[in-house]
C-alpha atoms as a PDB file:
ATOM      1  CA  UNK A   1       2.886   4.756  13.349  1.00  0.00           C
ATOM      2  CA  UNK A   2       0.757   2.570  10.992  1.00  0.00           C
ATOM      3  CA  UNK A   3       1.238   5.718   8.412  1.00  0.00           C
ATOM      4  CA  UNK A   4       4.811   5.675   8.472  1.00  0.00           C
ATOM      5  CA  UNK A   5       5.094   1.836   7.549  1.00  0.00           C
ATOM      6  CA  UNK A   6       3.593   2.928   4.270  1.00  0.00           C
ATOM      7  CA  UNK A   7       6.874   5.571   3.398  1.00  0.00           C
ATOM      8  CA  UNK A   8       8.731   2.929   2.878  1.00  0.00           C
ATOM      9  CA  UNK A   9       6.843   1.840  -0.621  1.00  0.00           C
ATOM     10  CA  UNK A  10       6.770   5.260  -1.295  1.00  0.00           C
ATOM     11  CA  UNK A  11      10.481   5.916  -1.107  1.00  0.00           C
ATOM     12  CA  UNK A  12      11.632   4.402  -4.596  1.00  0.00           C
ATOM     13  CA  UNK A  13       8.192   5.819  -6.432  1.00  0.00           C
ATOM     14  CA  UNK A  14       7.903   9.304  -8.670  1.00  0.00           C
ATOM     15  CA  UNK A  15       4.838  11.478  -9.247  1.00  0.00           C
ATOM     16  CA  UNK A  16       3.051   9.541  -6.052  1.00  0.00           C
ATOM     17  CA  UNK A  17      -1.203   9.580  -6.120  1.00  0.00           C
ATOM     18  CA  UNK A  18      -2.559   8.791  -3.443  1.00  0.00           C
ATOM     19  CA  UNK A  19      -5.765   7.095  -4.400  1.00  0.00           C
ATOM     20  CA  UNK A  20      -7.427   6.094  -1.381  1.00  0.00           C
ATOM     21  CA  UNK A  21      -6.182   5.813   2.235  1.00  0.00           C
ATOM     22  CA  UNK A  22      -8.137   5.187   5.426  1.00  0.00           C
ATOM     23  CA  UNK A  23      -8.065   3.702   9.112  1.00  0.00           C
ATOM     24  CA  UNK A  24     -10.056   0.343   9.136  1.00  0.00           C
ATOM     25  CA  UNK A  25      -9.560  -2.756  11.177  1.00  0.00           C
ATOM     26  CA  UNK A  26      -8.128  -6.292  10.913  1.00  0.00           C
ATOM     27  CA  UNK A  27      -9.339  -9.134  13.379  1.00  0.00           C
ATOM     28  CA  UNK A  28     -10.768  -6.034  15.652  1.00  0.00           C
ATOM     29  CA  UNK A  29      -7.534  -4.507  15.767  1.00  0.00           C
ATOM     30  CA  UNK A  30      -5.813  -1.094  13.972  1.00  0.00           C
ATOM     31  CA  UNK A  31      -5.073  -1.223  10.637  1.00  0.00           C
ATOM     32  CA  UNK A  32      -4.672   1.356   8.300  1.00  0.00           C
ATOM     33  CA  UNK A  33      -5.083   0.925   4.322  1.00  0.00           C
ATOM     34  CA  UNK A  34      -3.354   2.961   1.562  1.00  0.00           C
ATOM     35  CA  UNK A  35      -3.395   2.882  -2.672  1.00  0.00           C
ATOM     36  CA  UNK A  36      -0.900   4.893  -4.292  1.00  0.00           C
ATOM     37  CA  UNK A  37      -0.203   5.336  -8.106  1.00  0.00           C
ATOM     38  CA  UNK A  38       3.429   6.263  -9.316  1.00  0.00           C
ATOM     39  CA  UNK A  39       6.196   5.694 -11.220  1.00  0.00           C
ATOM     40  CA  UNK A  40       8.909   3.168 -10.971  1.00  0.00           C
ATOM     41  CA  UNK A  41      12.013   3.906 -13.487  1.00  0.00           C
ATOM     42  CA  UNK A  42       9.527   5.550 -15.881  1.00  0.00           C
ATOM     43  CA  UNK A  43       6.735   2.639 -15.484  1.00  0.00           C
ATOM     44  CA  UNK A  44       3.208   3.594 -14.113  1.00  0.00           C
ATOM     45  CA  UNK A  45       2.681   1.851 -11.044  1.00  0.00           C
ATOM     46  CA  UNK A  46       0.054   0.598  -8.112  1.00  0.00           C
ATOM     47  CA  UNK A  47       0.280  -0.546  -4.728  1.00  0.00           C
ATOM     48  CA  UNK A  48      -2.353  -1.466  -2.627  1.00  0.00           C
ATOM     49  CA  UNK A  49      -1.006  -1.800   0.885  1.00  0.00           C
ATOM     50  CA  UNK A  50      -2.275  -2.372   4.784  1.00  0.00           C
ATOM     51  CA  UNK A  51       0.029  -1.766   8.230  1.00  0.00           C
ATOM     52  CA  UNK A  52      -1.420  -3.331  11.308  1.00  0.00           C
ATOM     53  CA  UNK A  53       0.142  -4.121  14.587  1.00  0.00           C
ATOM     54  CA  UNK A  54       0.641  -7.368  16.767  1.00  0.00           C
ATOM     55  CA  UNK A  55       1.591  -7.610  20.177  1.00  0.00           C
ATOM     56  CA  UNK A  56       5.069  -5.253  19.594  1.00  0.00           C
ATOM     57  CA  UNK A  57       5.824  -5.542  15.764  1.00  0.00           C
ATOM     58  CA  UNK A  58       4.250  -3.439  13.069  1.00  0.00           C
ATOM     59  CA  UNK A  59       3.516  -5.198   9.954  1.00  0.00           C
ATOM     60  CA  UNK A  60       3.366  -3.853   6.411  1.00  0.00           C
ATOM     61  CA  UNK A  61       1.527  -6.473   3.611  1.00  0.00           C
ATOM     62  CA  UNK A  62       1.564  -4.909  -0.312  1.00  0.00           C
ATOM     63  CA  UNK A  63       0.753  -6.079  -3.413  1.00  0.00           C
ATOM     64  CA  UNK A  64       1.677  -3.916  -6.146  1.00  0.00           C
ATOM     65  CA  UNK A  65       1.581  -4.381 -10.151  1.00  0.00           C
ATOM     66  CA  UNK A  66       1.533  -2.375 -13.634  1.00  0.00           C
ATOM     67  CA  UNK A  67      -1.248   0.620 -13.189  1.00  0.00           C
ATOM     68  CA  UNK A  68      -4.320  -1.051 -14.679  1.00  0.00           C
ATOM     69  CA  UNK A  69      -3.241  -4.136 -14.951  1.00  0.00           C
ATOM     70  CA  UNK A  70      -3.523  -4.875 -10.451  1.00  0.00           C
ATOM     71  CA  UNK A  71      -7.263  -5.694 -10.556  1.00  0.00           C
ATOM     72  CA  UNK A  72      -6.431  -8.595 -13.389  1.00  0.00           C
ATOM     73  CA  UNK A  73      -3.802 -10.133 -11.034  1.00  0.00           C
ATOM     74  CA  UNK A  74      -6.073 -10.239  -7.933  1.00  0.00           C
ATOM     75  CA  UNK A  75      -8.251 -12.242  -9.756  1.00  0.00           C
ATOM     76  CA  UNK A  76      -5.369 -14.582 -11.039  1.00  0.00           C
END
């Protein structure tokens, strides 16, 4: 499922947050949207990431960064 993609960030993270996580859409189709916080070898984390299919795949697109320091990069 478009949940499950997301376990796979989740795996090598400590102390997960989930911050936000919903079902939206991308180009009218499923999509599913998820922010965690953690840790990563002692290091506060945050990944911001979205699942969606096409035709038979399932694709998983993150961008993750220091905690805090994620919005900063966006803009970059």
């Amino acid at each position: 499922s478009l949940q499950q993609m997301h376990l796979l960030l989740e795996d090598s993270l400590n102390e997960i947050k989930v911050a936000t996580e919903e079902t939206t859409e991308i180009n009218s189709k499923p999509a599913y949207f998820k922010s965690i916080t953690g840790l990563l070898d002692g290091f506060a984390i945050e990944i911001r990431s979205f699942s969606f299919k096409r035709k038979s795949c399932t694709y998983l697109s993150s961008l993750s960064g220091k905690k805090d320091n994620l919005e900063q990069d966006m803009e970059a």
